[in-house]
C-alpha atoms as a PDB file:
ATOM      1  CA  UNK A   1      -1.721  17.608  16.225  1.00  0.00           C
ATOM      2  CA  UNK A   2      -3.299  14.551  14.498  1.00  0.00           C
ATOM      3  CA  UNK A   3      -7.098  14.220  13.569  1.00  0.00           C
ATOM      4  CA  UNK A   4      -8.901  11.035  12.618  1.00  0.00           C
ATOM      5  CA  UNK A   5     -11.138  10.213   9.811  1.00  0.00           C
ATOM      6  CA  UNK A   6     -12.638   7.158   9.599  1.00  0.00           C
ATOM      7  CA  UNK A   7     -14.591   5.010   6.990  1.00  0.00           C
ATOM      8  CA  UNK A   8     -16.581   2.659   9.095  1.00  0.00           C
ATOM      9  CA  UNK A   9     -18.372  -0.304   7.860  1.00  0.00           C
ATOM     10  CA  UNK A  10     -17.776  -0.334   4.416  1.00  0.00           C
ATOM     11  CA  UNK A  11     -19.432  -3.669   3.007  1.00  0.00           C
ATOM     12  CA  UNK A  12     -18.178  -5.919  -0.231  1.00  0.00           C
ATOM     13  CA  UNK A  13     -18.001  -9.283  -1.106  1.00  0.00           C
ATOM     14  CA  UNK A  14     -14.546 -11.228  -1.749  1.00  0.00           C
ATOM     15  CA  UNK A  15     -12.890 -14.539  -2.337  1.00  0.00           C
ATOM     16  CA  UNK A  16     -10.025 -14.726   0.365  1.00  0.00           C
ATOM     17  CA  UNK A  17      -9.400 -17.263   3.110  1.00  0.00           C
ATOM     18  CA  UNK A  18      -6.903 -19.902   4.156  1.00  0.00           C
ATOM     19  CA  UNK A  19      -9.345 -23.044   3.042  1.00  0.00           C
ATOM     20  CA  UNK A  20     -10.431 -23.258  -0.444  1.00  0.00           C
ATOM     21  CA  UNK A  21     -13.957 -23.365   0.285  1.00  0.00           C
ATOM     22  CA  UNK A  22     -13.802 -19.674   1.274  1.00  0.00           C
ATOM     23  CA  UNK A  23     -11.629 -19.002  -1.496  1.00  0.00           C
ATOM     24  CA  UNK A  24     -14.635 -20.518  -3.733  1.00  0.00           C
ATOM     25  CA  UNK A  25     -17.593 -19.714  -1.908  1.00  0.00           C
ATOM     26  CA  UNK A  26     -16.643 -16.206  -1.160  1.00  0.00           C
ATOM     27  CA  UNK A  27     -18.024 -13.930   2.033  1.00  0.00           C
ATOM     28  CA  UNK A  28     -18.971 -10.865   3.363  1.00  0.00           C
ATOM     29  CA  UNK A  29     -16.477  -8.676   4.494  1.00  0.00           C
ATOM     30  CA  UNK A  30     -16.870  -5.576   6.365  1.00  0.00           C
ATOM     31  CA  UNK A  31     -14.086  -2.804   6.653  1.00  0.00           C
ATOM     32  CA  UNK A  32     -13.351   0.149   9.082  1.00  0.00           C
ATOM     33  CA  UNK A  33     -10.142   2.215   8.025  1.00  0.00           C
ATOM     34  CA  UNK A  34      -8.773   5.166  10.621  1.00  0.00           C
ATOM     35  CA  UNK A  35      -6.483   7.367   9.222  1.00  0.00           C
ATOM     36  CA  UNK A  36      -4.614   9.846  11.479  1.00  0.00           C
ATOM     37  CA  UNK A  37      -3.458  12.801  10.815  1.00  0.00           C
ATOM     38  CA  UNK A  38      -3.299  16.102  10.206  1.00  0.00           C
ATOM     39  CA  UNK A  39      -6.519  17.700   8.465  1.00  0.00           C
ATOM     40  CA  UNK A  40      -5.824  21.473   9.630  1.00  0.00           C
ATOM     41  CA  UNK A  41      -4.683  22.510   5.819  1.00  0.00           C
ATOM     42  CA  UNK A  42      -7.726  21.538   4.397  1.00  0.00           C
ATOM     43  CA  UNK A  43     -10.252  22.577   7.145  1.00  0.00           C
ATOM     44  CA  UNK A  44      -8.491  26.160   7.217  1.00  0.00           C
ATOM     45  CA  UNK A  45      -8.039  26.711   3.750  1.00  0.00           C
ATOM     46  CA  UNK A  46     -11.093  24.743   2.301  1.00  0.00           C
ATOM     47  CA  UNK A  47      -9.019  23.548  -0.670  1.00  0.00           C
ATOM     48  CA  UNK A  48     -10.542  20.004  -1.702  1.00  0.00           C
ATOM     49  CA  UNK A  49      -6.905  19.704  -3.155  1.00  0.00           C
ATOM     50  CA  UNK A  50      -5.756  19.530   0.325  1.00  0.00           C
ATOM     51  CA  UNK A  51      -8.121  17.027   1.507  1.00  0.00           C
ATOM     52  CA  UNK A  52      -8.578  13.298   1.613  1.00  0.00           C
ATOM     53  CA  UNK A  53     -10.613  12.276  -0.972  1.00  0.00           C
ATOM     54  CA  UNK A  54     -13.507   9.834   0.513  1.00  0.00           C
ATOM     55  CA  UNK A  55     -14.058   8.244  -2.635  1.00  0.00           C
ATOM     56  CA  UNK A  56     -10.470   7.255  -3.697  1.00  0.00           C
ATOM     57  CA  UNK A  57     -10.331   5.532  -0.386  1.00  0.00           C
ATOM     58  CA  UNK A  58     -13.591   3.642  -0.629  1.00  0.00           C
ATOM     59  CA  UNK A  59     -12.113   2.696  -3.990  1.00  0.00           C
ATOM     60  CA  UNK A  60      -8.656   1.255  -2.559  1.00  0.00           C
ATOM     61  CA  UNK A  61     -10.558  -0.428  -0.217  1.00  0.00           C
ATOM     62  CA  UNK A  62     -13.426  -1.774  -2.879  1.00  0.00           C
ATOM     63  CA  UNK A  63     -10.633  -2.987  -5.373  1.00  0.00           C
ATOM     64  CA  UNK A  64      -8.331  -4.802  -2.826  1.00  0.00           C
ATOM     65  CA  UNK A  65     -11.270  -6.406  -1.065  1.00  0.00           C
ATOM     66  CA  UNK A  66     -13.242  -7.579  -4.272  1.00  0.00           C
ATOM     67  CA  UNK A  67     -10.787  -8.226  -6.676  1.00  0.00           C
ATOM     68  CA  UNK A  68      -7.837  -9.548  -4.549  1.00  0.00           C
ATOM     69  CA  UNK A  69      -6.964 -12.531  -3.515  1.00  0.00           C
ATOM     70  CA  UNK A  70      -5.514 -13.110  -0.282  1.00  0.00           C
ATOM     71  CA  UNK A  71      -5.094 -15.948   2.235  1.00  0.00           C
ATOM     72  CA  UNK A  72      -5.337 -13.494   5.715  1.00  0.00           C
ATOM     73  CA  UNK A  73      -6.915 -11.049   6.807  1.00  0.00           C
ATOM     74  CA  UNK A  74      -3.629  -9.183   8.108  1.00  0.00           C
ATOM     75  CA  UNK A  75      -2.504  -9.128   4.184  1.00  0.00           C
ATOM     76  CA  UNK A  76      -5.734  -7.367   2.977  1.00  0.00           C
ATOM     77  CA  UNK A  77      -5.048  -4.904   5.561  1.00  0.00           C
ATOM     78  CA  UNK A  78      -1.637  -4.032   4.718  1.00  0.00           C
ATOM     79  CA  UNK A  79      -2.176  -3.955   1.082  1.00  0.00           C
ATOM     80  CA  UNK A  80      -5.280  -1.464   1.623  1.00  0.00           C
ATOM     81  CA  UNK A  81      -2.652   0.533   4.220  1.00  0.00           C
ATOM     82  CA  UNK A  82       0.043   0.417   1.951  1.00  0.00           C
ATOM     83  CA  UNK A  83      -2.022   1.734  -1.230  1.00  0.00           C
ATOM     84  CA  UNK A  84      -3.632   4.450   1.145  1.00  0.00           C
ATOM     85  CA  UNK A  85      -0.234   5.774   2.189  1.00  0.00           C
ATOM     86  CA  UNK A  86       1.010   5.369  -1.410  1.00  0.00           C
ATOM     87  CA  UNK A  87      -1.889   8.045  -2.170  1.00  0.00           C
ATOM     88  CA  UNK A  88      -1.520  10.218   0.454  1.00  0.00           C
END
């Protein structure tokens, strides 16, 4: 069985685009991030260990967003996927 936890409109400012005024300028960006799966061990147990830890993922997500530099949207996505599966 698979459970979702989302992070919805998480808010930071970065210096990414395709056109160098956007890679100058910088912009708002606003991020949702769904992850699926399965949260049974930590509800049943109540072992933080076992849980996703809200914060680290913010944190992915802050780092990638305000201190990387990419030219699409579709690469800040997979790095933030890639470094939240790396965690988890």
């Amino acid at each position: 069985m698979a459970d979702r936890l989302r992070l919805q409109n998480m808010a930071f400012y970065g210096y990414h685009g395709a056109f160098d005024a956007e890679r100058e300028m910088g912009q708002r960006f606003e991020v949702d991030v769904e992850i699926v799966t399965d949260l049974q061990p930590a509800g049943r147990s109540d072992d933080s260990e076992l849980a996703i830890n809200y914060v680290d993922v913010y944190t992915i997500v802050k780092e990638i967003v305000e201190e990387g530099e990419y030219s699409l949207m579709e690469g800040i996505a997979e790095a933030v996927a890639q470094q939240i599966l790396a965690a988890y």
